[in-house]
N, C-alpha and C. Protein backbone atom coordinates (compact mmCIF):
# COMPACT_ATOMS: atom_id res chain seq x y z
N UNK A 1 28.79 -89.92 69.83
CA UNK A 1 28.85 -88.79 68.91
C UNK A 1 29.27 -89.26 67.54
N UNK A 2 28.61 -89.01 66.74
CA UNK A 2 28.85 -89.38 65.27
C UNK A 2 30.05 -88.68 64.97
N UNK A 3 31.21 -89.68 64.01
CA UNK A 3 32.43 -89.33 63.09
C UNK A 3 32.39 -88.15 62.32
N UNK A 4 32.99 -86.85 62.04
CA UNK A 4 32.93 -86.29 61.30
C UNK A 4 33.07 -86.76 59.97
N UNK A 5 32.61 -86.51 58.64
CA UNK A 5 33.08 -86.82 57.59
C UNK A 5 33.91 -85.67 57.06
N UNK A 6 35.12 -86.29 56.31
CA UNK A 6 36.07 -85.29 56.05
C UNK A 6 35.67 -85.51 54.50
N UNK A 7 34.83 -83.92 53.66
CA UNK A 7 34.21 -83.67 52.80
C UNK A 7 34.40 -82.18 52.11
N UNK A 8 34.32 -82.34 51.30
CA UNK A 8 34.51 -80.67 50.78
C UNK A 8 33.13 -80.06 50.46
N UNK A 9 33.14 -78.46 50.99
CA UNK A 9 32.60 -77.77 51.34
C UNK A 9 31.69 -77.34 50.08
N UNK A 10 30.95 -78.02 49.43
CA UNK A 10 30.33 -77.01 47.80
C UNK A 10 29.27 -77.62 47.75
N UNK A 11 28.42 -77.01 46.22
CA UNK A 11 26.79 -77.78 46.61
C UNK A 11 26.74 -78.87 45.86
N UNK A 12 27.84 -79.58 45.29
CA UNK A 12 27.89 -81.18 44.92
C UNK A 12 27.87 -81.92 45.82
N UNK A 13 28.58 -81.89 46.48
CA UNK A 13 28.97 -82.72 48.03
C UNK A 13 27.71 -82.42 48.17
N UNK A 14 27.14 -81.46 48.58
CA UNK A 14 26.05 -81.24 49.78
C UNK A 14 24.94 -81.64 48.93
N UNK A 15 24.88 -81.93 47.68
CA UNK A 15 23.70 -82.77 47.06
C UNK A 15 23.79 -84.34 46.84
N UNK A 16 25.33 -84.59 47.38
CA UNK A 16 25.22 -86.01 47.14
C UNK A 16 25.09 -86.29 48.71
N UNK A 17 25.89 -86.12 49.53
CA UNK A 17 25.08 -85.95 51.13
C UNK A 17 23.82 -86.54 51.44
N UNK A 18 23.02 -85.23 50.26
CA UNK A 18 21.52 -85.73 50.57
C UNK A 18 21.10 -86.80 50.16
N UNK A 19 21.86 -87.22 48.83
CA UNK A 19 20.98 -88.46 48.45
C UNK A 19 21.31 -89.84 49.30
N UNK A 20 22.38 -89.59 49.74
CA UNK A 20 23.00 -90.58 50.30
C UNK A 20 22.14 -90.83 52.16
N UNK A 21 21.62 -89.49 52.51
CA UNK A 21 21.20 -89.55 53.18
C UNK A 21 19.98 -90.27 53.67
N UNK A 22 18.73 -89.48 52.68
CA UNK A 22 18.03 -90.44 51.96
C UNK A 22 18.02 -91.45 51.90
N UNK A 23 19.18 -92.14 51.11
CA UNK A 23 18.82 -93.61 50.87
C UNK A 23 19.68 -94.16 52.35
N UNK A 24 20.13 -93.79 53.40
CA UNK A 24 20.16 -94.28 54.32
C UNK A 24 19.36 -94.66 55.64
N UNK A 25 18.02 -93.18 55.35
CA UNK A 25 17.27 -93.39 56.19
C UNK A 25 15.91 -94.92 55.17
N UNK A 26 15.70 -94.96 54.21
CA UNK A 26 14.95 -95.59 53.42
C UNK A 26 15.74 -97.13 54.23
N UNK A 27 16.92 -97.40 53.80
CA UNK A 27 17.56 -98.36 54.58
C UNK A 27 17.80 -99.16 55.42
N UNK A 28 17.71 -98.19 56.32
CA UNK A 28 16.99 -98.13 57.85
C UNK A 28 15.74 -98.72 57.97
N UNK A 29 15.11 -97.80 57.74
CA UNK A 29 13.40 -98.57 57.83
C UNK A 29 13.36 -99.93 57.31
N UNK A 30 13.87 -100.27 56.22
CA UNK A 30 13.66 -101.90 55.83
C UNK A 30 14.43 -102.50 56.69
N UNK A 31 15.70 -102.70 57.26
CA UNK A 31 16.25 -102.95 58.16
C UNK A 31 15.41 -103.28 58.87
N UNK A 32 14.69 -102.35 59.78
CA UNK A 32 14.17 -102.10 60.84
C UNK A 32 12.88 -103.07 60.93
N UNK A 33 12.04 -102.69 59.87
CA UNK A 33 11.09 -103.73 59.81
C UNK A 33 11.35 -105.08 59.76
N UNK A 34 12.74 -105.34 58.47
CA UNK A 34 12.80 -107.07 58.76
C UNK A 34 13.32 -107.29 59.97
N UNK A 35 14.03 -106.59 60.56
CA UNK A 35 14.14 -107.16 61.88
C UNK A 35 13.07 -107.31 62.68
N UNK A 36 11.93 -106.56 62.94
CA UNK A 36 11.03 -107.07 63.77
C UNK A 36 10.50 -108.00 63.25
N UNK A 37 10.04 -108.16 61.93
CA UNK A 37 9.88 -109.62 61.31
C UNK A 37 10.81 -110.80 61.81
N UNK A 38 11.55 -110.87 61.79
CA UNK A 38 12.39 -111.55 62.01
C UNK A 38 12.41 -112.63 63.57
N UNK A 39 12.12 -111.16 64.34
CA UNK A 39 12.03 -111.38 65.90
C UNK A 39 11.18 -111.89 66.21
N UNK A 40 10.07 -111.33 65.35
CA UNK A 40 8.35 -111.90 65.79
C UNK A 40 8.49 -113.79 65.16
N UNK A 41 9.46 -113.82 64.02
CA UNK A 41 9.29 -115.09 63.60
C UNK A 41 9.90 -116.12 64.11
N UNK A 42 10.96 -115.74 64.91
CA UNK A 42 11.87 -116.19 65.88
C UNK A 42 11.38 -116.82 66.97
N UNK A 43 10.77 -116.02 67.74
CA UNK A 43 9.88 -115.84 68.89
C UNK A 43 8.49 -117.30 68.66
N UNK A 44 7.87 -117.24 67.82
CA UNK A 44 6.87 -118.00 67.52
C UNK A 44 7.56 -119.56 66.93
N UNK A 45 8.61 -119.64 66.40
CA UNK A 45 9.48 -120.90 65.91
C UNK A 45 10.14 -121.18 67.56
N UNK A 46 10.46 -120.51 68.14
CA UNK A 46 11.67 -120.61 69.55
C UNK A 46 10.47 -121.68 70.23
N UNK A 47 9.33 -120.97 70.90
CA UNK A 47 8.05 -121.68 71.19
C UNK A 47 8.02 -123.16 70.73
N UNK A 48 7.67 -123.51 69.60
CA UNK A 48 6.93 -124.52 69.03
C UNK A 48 8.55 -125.44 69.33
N UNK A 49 9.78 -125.01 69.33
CA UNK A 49 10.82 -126.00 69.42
C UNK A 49 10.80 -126.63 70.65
N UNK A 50 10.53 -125.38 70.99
CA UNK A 50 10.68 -125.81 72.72
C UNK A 50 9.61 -126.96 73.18
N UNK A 51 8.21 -126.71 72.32
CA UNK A 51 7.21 -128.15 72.70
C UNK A 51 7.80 -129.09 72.15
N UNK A 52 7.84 -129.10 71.12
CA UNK A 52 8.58 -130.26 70.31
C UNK A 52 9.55 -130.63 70.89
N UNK A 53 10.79 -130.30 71.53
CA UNK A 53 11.70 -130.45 72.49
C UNK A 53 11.39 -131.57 73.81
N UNK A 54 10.37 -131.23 74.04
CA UNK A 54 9.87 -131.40 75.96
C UNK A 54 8.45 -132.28 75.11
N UNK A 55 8.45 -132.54 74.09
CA UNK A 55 7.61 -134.02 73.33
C UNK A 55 8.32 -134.86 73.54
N UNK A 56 9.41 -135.03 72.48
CA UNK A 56 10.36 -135.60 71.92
C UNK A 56 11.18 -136.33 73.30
N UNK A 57 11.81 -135.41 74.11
CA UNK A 57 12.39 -135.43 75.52
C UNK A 57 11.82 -136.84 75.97
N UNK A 58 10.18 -136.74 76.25
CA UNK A 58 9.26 -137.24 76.95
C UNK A 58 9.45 -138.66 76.25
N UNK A 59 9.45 -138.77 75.08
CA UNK A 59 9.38 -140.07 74.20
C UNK A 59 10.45 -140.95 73.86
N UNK A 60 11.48 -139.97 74.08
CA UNK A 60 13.09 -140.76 74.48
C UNK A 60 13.37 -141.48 75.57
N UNK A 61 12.89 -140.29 76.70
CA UNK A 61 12.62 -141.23 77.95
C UNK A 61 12.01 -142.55 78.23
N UNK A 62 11.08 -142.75 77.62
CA UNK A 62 10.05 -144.46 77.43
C UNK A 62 10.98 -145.31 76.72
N UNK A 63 11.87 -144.43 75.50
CA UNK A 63 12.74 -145.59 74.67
C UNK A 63 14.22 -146.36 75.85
N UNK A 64 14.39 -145.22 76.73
CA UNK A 64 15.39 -145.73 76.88
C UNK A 64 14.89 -146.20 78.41
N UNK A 65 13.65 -146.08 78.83
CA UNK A 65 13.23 -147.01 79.85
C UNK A 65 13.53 -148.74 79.56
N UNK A 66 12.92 -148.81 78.19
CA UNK A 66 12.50 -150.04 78.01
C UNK A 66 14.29 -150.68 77.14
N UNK A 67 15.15 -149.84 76.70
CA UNK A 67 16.39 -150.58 76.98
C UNK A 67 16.94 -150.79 78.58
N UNK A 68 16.58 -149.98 79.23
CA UNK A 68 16.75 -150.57 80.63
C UNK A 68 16.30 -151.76 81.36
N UNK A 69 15.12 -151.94 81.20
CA UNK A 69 14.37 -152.97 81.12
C UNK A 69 14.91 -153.96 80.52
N UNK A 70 15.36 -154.17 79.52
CA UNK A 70 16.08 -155.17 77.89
C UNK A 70 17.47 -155.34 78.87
N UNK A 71 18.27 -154.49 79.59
CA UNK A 71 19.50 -154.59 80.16
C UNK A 71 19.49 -155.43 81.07
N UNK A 72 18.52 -155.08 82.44
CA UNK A 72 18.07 -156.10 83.24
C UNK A 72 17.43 -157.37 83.02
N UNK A 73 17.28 -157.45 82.28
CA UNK A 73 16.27 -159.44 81.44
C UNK A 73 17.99 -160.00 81.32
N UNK A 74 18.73 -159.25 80.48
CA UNK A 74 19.94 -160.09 80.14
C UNK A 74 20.82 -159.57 80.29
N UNK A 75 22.25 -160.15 79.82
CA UNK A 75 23.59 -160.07 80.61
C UNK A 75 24.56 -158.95 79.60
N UNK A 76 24.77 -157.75 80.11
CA UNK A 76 25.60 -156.69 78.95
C UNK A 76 26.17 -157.27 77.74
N UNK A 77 26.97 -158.32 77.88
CA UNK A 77 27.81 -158.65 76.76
C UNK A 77 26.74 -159.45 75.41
N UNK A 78 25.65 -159.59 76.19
CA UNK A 78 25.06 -160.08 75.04
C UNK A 78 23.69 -159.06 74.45
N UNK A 79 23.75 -158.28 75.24
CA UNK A 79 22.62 -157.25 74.51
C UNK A 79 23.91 -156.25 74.11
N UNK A 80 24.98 -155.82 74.53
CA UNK A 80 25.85 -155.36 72.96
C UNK A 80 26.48 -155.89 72.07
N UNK A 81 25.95 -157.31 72.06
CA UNK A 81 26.14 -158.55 70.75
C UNK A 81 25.19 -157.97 69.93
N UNK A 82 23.96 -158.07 70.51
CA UNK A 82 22.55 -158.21 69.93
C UNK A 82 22.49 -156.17 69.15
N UNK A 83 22.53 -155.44 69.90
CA UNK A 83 22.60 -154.09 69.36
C UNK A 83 23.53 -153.87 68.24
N UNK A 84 24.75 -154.67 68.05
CA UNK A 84 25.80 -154.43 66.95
C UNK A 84 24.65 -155.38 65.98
N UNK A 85 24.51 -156.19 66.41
CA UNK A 85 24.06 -156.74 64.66
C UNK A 85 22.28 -156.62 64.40
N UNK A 86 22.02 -155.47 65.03
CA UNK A 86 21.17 -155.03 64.64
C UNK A 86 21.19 -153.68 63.91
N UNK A 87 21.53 -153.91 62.93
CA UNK A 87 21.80 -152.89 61.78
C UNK A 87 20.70 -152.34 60.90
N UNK A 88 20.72 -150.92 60.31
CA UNK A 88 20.16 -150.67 59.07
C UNK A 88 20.14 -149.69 58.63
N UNK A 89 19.50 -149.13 57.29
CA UNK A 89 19.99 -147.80 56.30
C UNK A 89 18.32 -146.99 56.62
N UNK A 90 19.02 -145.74 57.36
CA UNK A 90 17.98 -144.71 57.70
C UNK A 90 18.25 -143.73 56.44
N UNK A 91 17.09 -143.06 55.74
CA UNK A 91 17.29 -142.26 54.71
C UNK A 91 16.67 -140.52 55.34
N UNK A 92 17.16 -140.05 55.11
CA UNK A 92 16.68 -138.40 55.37
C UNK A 92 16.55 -137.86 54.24
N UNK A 93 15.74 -137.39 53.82
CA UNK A 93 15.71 -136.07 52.68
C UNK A 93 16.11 -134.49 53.12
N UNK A 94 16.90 -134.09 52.18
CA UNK A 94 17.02 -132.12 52.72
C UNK A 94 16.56 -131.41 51.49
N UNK A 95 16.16 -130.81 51.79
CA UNK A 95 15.56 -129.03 51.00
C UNK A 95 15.81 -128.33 51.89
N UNK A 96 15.84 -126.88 51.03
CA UNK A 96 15.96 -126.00 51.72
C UNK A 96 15.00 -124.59 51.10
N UNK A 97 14.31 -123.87 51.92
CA UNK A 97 13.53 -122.78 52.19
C UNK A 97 13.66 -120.99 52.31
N UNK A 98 13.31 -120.71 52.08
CA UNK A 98 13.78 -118.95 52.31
C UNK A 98 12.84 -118.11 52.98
N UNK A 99 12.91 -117.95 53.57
CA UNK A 99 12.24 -117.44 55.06
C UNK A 99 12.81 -115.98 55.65
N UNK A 100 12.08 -114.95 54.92
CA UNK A 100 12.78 -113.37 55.02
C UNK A 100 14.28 -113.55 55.24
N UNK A 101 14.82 -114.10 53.93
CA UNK A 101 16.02 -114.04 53.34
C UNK A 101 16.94 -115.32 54.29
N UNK A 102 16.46 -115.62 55.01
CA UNK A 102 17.12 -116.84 55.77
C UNK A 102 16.60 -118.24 55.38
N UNK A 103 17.60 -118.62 55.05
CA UNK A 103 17.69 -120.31 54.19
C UNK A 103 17.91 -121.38 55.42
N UNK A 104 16.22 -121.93 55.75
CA UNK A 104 16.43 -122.85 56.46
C UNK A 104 16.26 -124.00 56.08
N UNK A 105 16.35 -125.44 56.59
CA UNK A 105 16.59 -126.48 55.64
C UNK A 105 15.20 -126.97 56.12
N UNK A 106 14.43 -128.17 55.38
CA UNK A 106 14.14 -128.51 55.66
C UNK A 106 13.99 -130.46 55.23
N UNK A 107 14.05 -131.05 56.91
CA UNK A 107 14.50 -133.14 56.52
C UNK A 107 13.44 -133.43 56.12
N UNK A 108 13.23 -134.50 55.20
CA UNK A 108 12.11 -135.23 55.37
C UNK A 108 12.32 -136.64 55.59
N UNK A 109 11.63 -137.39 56.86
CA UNK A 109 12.15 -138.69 57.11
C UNK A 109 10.92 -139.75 56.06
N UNK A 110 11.10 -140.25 54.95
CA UNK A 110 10.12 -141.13 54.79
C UNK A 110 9.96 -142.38 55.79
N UNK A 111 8.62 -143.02 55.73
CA UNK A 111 8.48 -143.90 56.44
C UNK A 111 9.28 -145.10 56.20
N UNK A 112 10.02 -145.79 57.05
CA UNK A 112 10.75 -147.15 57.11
C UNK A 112 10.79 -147.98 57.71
N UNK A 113 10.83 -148.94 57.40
CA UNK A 113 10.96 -150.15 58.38
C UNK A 113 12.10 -150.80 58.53
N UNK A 114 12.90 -150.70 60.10
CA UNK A 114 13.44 -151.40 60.58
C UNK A 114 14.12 -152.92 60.03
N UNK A 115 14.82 -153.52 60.00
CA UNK A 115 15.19 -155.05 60.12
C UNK A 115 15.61 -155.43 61.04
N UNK A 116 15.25 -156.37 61.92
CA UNK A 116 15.41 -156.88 63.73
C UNK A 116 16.46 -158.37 63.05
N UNK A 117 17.82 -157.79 62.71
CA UNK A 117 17.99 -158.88 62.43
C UNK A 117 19.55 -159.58 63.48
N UNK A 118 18.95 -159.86 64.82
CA UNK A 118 19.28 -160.31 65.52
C UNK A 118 18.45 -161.59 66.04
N UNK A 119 19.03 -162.68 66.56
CA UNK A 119 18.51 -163.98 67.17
C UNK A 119 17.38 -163.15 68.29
N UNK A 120 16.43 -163.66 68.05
CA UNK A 120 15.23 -163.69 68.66
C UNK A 120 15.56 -164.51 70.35
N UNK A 121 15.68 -165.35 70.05
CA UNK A 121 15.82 -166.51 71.16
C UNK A 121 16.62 -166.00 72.27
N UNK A 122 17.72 -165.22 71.97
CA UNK A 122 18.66 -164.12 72.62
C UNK A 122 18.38 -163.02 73.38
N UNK A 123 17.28 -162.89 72.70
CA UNK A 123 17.39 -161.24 73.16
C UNK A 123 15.62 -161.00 73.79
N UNK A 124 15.99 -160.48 75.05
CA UNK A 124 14.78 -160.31 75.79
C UNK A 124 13.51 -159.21 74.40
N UNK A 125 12.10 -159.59 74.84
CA UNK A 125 11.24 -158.61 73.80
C UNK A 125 10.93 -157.20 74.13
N UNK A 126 11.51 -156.87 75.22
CA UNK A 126 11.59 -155.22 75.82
C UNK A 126 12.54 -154.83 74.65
N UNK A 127 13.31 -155.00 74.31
CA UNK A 127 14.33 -154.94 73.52
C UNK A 127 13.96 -154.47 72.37
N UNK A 128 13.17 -155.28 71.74
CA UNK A 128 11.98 -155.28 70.43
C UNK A 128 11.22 -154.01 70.34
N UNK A 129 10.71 -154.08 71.80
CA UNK A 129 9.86 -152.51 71.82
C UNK A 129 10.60 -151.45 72.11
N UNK A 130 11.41 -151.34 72.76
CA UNK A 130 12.21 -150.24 72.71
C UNK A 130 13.30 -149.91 71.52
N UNK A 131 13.47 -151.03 70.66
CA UNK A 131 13.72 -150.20 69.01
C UNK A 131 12.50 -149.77 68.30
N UNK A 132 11.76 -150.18 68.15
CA UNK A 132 10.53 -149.95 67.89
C UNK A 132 10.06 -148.65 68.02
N UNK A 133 10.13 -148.53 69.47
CA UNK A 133 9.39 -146.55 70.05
C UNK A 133 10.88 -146.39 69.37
N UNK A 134 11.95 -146.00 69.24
CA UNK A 134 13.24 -145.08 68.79
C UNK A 134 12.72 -144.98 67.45
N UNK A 135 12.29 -145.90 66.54
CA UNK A 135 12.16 -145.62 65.32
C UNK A 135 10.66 -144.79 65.05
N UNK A 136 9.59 -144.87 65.84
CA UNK A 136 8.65 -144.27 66.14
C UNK A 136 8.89 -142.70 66.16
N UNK A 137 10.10 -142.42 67.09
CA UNK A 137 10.33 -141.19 67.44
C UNK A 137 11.39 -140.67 66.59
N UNK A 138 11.81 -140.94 65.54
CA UNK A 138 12.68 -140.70 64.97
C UNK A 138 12.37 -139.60 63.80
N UNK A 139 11.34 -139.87 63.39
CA UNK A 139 10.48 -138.25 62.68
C UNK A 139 10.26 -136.78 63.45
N UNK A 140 9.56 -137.19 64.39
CA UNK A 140 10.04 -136.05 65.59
C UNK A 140 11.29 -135.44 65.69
N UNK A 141 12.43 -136.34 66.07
CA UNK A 141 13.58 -136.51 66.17
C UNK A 141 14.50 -135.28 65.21
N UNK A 142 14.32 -135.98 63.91
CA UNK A 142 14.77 -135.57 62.45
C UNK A 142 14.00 -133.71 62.52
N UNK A 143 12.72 -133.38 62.75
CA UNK A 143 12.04 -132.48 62.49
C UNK A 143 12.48 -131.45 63.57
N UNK A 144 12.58 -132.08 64.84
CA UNK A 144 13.53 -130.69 65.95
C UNK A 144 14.51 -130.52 65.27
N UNK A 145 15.56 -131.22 64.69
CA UNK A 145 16.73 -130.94 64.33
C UNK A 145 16.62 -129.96 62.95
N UNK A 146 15.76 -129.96 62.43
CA UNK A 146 15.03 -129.17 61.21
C UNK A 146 14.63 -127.40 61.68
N UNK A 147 14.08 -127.72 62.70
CA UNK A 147 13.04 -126.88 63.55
C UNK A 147 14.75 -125.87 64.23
N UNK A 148 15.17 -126.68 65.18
CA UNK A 148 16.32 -125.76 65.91
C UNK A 148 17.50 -125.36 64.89
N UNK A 149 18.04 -125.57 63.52
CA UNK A 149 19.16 -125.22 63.27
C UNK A 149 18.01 -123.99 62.06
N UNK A 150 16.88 -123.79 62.11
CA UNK A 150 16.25 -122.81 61.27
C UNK A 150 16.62 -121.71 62.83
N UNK A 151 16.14 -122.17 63.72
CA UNK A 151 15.74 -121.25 64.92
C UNK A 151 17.36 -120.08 65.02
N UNK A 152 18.33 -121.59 64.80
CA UNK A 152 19.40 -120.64 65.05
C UNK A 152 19.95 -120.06 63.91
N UNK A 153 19.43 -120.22 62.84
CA UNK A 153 19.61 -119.49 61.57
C UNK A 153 19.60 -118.10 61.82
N UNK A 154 18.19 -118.25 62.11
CA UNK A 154 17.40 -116.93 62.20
C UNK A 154 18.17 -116.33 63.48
N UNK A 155 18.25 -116.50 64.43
CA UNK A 155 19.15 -115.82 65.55
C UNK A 155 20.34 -114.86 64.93
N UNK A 156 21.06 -115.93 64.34
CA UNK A 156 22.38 -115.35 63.65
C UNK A 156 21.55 -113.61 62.97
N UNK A 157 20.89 -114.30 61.79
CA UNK A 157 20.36 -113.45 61.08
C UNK A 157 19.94 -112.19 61.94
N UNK A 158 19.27 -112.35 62.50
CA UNK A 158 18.76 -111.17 63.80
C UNK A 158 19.76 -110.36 64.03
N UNK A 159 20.89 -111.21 64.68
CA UNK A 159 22.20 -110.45 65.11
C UNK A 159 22.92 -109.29 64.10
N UNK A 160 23.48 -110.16 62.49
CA UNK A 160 23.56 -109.50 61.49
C UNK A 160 22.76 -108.09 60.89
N UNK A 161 21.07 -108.18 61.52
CA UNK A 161 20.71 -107.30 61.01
C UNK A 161 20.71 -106.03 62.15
N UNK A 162 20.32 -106.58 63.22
CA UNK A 162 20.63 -105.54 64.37
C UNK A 162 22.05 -104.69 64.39
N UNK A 163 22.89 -105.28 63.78
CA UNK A 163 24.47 -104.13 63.62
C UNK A 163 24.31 -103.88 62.62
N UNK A 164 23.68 -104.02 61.16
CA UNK A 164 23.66 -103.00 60.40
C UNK A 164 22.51 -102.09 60.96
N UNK A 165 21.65 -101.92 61.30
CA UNK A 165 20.51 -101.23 62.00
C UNK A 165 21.35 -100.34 62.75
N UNK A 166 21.80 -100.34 64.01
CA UNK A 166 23.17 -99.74 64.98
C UNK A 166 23.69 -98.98 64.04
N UNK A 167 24.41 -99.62 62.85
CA UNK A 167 25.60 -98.67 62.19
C UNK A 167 24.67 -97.87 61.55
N UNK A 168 23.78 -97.98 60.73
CA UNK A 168 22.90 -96.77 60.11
C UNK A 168 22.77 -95.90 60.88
N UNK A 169 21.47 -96.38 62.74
CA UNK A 169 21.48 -95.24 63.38
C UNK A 169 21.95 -94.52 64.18
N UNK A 170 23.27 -94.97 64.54
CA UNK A 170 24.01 -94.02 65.33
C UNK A 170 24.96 -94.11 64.63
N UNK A 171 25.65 -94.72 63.49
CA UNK A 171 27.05 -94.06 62.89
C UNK A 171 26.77 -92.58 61.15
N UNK A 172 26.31 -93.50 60.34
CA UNK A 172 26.17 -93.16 59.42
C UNK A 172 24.82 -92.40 59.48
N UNK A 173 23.95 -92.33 59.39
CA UNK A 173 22.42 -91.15 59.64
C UNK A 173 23.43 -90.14 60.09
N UNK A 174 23.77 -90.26 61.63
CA UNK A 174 24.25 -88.90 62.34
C UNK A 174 25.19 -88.25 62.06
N UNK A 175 26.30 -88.78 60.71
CA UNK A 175 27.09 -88.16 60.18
C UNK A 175 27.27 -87.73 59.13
N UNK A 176 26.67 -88.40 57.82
CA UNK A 176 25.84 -87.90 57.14
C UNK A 176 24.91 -86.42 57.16
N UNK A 177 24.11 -86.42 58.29
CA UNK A 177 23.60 -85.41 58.79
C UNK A 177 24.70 -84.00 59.54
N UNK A 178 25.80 -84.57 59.89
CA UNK A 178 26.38 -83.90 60.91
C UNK A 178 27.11 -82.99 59.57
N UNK A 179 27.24 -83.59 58.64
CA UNK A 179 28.75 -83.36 57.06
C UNK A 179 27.04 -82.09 56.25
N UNK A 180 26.02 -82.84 56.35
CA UNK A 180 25.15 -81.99 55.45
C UNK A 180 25.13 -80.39 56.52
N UNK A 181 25.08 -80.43 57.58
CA UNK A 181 25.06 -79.07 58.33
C UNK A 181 25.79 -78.47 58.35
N UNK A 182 27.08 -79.12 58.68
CA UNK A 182 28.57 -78.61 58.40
C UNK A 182 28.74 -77.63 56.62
N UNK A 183 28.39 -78.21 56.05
CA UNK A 183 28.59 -77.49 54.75
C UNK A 183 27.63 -77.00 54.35
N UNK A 184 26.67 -76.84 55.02
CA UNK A 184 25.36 -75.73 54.80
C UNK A 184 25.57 -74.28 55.62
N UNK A 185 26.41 -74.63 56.62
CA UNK A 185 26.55 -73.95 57.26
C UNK A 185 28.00 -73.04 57.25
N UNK A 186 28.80 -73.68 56.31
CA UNK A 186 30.06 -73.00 55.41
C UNK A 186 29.41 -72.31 53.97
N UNK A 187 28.38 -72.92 53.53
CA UNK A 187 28.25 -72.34 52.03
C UNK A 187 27.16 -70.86 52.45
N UNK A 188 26.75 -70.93 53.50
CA UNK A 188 25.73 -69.43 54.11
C UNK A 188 26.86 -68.73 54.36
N UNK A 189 28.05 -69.02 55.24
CA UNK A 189 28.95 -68.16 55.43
C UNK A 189 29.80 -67.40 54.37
N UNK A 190 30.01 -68.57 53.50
CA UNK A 190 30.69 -67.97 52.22
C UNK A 190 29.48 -66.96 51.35
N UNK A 191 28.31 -67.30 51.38
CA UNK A 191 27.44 -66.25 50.53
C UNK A 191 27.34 -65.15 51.22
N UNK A 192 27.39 -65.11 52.57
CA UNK A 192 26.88 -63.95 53.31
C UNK A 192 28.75 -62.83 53.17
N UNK A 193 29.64 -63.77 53.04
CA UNK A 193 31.23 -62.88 52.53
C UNK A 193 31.66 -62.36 51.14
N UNK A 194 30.64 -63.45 50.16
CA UNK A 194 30.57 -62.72 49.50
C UNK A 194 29.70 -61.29 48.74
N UNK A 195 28.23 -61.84 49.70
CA UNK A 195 27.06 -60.38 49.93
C UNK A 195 27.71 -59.02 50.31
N UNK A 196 28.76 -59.68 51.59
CA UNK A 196 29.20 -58.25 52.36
C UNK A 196 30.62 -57.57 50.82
N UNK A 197 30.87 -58.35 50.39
CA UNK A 197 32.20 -57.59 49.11
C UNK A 197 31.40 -57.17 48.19
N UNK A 198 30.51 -57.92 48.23
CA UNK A 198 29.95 -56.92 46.55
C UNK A 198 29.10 -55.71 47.33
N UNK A 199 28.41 -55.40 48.76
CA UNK A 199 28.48 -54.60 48.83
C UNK A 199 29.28 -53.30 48.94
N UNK A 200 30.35 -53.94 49.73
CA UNK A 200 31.55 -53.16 49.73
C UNK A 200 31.98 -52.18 48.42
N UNK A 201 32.03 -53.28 47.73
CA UNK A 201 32.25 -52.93 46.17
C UNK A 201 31.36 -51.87 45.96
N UNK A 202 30.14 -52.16 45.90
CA UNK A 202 28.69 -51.22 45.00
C UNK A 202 28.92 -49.96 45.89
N UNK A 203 29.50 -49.31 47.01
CA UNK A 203 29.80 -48.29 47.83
C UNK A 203 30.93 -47.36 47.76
N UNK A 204 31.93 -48.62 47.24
CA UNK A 204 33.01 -47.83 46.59
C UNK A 204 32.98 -47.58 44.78
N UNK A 205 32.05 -48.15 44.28
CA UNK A 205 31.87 -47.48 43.05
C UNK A 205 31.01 -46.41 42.96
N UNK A 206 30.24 -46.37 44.06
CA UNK A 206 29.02 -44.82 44.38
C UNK A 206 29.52 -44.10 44.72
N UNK A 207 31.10 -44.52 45.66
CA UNK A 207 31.63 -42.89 45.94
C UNK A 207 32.11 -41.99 45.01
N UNK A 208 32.72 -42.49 44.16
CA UNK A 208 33.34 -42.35 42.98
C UNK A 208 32.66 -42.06 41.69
């Protein structure tokens, strides 16, 4: 049940009421629409993460086959010799986008090349290929992470707009509405008390 509004009874109030009303139902509707925008855009991004996800998944798996592989050729302490001094500077780019009012980012990985700069002679060549596919997959990689923190942007956003949506239509519309009846329905009473005195009146000046 909608809040009463505690309002005074005259036809200012009851004309600002209306406008207010008005621009709550107008409100509403945009609300309403970007939210299904929103959902529908959600819905179609949620999808495409999820392939990209169960890609990506698939292509990690081969990388870290073939360090398994690289583990078994040689002896731990020297393939995490060989992994520490295999170093180098990965660059990401960020921007960011506006997407029915939601600012999602977006990485860009330029292409790079690796430096293998560990002893060769050391280190089994599974090793080789399995940095190799990681850096392969690493655009993918960079682009889910692009892809899912828009996804959950937009979630948030959804949420945010769905409780102002809620508070328009069941708090404010129905009370608003409830305050415009209320004092439409005091200002008839007061005209119809003051109809009945001035008749009163016009009866006692005819008797006379």
């Amino acid at each position: 049940m909608a809040k009463a509004l505690n309002v005074n009874p005259n036809r200012m109030e009851l004309s600002r009421l209306k406008r207010l009303l008005v621009v709550a139902k107008r409100g509403h509707k945009l609300l309403k629409d970007k939210q299904d925008a929103l959902v529908k855009e959600f819905l179609v991004r949620a999808r495409a993460v999820y392939s990209l996800r169960k890609e990506v998944e698939s292509e990690l798996g081969g990388c870290y086959g073939g360090f398994l592989m690289a583990r078994a050729q040689t002896l731990p302490q020297m393939l995490e010799q060989t992994l520490m001094m295999a170093g180098g500077d990965l660059k990401v780019g960020v921007s960011y986008k506006n997407v029915m009012s939601v600012r999602v980012p977006e990485y860009e990985f330029p292409k790079q090349n690796a430096e293998l700069s560990y002893g060769f002679a050391t280190s089994p060549g599974s090793l080789d290929v399995a940095l190799d596919k990681f850096l392969g997959v690493m655009p993918k990689l960079v682009r889910l992470a692009a892809e899912e923190k828009a996804v959950q942007s937009m979630a948030l956003e959804i949420e945010r707009t769905r409780r102002r949506v809620n508070a328009l239509e069941h708090v404010m519309i129905p009370s608003y509405g409830e305050a415009i009846r209320s004092i439409s329905m005091k200002l008839e009473e007061m005209e119809r008390s003051t109809l009945s005195r001035l008749m009163v009146i016009k009866e006692i000046v005819r008797s006379h």
